[in-house]
Each structure stands twice: as structure tokens, then as C-alpha cells.
N, C-alpha and C. Protein backbone atom coordinates (compact mmCIF):
# COMPACT_ATOMS: atom_id res chain seq x y z
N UNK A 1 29.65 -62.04 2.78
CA UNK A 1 28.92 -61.43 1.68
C UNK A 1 28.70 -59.97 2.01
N UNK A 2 29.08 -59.01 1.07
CA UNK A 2 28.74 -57.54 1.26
C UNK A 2 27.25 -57.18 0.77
N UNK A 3 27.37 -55.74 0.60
CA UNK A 3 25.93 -55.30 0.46
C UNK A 3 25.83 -56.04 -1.12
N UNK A 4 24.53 -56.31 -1.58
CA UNK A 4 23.95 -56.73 -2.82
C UNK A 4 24.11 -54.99 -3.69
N UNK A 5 24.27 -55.02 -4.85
CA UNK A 5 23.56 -54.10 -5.36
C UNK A 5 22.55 -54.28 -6.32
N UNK A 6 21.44 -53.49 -6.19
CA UNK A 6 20.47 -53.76 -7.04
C UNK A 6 20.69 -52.67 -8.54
N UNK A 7 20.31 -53.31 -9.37
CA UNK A 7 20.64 -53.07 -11.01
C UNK A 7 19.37 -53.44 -11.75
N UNK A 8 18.32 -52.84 -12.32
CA UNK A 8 17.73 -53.11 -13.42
C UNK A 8 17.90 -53.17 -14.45
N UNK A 9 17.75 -54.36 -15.11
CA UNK A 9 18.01 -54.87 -16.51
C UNK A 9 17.10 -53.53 -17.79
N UNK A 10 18.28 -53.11 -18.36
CA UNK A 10 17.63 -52.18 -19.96
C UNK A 10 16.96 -52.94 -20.55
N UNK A 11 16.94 -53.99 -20.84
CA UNK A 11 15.75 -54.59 -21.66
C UNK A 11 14.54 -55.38 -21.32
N UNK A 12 15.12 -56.09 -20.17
CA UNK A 12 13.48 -56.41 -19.38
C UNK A 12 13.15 -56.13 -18.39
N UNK A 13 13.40 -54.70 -18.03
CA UNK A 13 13.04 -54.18 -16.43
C UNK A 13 12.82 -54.70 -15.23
N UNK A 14 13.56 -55.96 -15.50
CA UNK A 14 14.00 -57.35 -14.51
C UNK A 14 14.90 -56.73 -12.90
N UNK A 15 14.89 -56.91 -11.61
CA UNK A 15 15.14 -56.14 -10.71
C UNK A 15 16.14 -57.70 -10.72
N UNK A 16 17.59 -57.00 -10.83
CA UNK A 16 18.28 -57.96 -9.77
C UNK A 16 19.28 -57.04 -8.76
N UNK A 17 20.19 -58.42 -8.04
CA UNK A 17 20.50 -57.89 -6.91
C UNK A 17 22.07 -58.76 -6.91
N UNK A 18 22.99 -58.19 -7.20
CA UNK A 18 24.07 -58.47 -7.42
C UNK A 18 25.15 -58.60 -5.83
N UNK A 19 26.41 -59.74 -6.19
CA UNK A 19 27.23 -59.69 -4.91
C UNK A 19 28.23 -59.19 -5.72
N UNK A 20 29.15 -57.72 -5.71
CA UNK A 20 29.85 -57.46 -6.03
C UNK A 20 31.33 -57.86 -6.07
N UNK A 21 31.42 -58.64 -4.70
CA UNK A 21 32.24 -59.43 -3.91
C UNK A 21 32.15 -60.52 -5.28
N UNK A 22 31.56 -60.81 -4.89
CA UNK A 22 31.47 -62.85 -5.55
C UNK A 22 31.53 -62.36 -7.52
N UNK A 23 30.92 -61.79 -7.59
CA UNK A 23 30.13 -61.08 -8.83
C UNK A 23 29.44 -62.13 -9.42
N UNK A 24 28.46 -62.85 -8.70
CA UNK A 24 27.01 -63.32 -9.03
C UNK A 24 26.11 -62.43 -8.86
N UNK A 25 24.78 -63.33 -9.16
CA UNK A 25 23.93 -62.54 -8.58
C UNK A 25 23.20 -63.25 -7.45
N UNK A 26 22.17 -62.28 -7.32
CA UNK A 26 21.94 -63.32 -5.21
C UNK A 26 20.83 -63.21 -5.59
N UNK A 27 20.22 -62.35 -6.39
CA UNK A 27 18.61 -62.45 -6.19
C UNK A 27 17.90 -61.87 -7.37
N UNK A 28 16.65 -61.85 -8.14
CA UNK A 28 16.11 -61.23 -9.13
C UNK A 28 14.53 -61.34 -9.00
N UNK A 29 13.92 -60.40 -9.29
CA UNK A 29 12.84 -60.36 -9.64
C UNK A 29 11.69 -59.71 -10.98
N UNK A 30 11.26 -60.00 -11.54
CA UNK A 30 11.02 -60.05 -12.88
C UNK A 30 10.25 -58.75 -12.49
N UNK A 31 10.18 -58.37 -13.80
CA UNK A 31 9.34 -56.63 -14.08
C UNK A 31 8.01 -56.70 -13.83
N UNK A 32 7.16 -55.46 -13.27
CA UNK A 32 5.70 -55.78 -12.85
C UNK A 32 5.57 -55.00 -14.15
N UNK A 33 6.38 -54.26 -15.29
CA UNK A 33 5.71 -53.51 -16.69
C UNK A 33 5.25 -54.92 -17.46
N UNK A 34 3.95 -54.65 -17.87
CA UNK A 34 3.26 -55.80 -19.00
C UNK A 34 3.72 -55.47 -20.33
N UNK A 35 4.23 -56.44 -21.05
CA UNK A 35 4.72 -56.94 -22.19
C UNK A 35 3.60 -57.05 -22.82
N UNK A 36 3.76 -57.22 -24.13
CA UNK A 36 2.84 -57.43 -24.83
C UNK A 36 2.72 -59.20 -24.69
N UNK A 37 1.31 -59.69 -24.89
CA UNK A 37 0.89 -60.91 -24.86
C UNK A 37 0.97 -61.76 -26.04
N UNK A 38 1.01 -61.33 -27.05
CA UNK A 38 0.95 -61.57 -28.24
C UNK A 38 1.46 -61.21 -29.04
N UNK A 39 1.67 -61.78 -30.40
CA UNK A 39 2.15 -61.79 -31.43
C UNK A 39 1.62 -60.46 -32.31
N UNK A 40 0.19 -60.73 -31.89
CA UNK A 40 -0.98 -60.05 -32.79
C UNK A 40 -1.23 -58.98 -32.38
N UNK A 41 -0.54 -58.59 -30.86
CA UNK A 41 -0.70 -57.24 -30.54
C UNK A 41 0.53 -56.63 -31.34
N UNK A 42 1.65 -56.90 -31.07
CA UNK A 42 2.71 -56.49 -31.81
C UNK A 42 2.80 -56.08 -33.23
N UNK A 43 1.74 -56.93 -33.63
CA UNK A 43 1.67 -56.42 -35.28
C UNK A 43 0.62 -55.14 -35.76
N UNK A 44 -0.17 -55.09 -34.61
CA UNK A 44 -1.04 -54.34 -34.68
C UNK A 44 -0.47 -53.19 -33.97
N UNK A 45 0.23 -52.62 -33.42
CA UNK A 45 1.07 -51.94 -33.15
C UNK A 45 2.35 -51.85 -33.66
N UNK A 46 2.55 -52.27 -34.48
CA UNK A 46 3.81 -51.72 -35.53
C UNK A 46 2.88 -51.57 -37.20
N UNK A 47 1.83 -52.27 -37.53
CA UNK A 47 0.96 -51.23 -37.89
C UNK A 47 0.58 -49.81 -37.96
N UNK A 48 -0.03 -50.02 -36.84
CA UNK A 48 -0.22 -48.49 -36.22
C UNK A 48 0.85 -47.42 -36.22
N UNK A 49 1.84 -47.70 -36.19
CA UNK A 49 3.35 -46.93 -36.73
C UNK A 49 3.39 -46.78 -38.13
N UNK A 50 3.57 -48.04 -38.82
CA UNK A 50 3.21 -47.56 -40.24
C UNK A 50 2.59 -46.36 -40.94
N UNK A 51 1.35 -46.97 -40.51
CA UNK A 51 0.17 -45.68 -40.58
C UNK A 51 0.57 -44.25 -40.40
N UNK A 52 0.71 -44.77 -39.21
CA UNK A 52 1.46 -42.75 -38.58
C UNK A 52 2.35 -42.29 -39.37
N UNK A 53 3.33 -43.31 -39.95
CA UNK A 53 4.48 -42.53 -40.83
C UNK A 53 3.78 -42.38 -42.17
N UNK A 54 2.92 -43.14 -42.48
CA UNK A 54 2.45 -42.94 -43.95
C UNK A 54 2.08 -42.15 -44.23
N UNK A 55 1.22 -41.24 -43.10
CA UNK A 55 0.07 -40.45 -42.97
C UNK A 55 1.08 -39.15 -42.91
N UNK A 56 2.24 -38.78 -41.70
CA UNK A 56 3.18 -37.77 -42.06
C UNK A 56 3.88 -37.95 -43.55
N UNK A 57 3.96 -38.79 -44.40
CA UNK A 57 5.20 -38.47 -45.27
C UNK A 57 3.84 -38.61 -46.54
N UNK A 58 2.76 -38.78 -46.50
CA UNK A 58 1.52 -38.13 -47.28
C UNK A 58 1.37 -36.01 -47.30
N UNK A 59 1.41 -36.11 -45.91
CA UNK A 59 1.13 -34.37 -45.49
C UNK A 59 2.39 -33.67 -45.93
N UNK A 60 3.60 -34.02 -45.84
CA UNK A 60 5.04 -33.69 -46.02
C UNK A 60 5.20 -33.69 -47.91
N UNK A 61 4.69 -34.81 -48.21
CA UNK A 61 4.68 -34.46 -49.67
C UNK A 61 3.73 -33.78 -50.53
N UNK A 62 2.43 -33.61 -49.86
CA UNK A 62 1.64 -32.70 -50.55
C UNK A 62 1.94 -30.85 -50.01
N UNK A 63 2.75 -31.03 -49.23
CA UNK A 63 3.08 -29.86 -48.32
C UNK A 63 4.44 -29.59 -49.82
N UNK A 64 5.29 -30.32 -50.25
CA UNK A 64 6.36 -30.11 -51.06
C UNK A 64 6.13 -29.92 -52.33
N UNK A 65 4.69 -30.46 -52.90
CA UNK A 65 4.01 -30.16 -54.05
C UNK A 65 3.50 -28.89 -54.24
N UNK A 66 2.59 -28.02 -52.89
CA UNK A 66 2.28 -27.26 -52.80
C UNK A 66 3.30 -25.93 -53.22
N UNK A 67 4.67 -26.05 -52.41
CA UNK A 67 5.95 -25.56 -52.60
C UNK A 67 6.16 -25.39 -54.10
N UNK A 68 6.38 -26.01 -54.71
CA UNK A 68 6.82 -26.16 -56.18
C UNK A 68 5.83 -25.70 -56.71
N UNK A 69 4.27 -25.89 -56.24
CA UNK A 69 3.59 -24.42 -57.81
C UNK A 69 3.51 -23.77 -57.28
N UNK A 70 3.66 -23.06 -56.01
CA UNK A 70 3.83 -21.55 -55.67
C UNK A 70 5.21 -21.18 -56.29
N UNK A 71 6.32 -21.79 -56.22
CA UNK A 71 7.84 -21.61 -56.79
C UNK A 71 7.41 -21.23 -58.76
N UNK A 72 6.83 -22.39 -59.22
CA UNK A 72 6.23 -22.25 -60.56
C UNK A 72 5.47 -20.83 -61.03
N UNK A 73 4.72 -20.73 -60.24
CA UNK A 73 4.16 -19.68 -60.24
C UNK A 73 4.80 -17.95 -60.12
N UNK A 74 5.38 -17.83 -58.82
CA UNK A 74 6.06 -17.00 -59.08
C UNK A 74 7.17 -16.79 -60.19
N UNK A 75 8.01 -18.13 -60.52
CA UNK A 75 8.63 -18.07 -61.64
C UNK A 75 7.80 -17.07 -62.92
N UNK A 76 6.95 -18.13 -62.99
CA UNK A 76 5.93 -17.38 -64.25
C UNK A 76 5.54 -16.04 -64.03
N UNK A 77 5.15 -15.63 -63.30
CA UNK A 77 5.09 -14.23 -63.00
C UNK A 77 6.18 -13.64 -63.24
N UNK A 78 7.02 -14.12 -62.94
CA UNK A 78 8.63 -13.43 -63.32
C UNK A 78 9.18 -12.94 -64.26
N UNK A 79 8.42 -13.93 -65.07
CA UNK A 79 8.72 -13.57 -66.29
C UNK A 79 8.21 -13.06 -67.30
N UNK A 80 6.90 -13.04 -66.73
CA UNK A 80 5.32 -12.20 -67.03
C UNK A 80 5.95 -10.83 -67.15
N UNK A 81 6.23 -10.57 -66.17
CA UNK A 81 6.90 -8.97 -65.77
C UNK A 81 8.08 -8.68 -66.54
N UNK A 82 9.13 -9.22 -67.23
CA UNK A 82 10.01 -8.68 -67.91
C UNK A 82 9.48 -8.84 -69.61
């Protein structure tokens, strides 16, 4: 058996330890990052995302309203003047 290599898993920050030779694995140990426990945390945190986007694309559209009667406005003036 040669050296193991160790490889962490992208999706569950799972530590294993591979025989390159064999191409098993020889050993693993699970992630010390905490997952969420629940269902109910998860929802309450993709919630909380919601929110955040609701809340930018609220500011973003009163920000684009604002745009258009200053645009209105100067129009009208525009034409005030000729």
C-alpha cells in the first residue's frame, strides 16, 4: 500500500483518505462544520434570503421610479423652453 491521499469532499467537508494504488478508500472522517439541524432552520434561512432580495429589488425599483420623473421632468422642461 502507498501513501493515502487525503481529499475533502465539496459537498460535505467529509476528510477522506484515498489508496491511489488500489483506488479505494482506506479511511474517512466526517466534517467537524455543523449542518443545519433542521428542517425549520433551513426555511428560516432561505426566508431570510427572500427578504433580503425583496427588500433590494423594493430599493432598486423605487430608485428606477425616481429615474423616470426626474427623466419626465426634465423632458417637460424641455419643452417648457422651446
Amino acid at each position: 500500500m502507498g501513501n493515502p491521499i487525503e481529499i475533502q469532499c465539496p459537498v460535505c467537508h467529509a476528510n477522506l483518505w484515498v489508496d491511489a494504488e488500489k483506488a479505494q478508500v482506506v479511511q474517512h472522517r466526517r466534517s467537524q462544520k455543523k449542518t443545519l439541524s433542521s428542517f425549520e432552520e433551513l426555511l428560516d434561512k432561505e426566508k431570510q434570503k427572500k427578504e433580503a432580495v425583496d427588500e433590494r429589488f423594493s430599493q432598486a425599483k423605487s430608485l428606477e421610479q425616481a429615474k423616470k420623473k426626474k427623466a419626465a421632468e426634465f423632458f417637460e422642461q424641455t419643452l417648457k423652453e422651446k
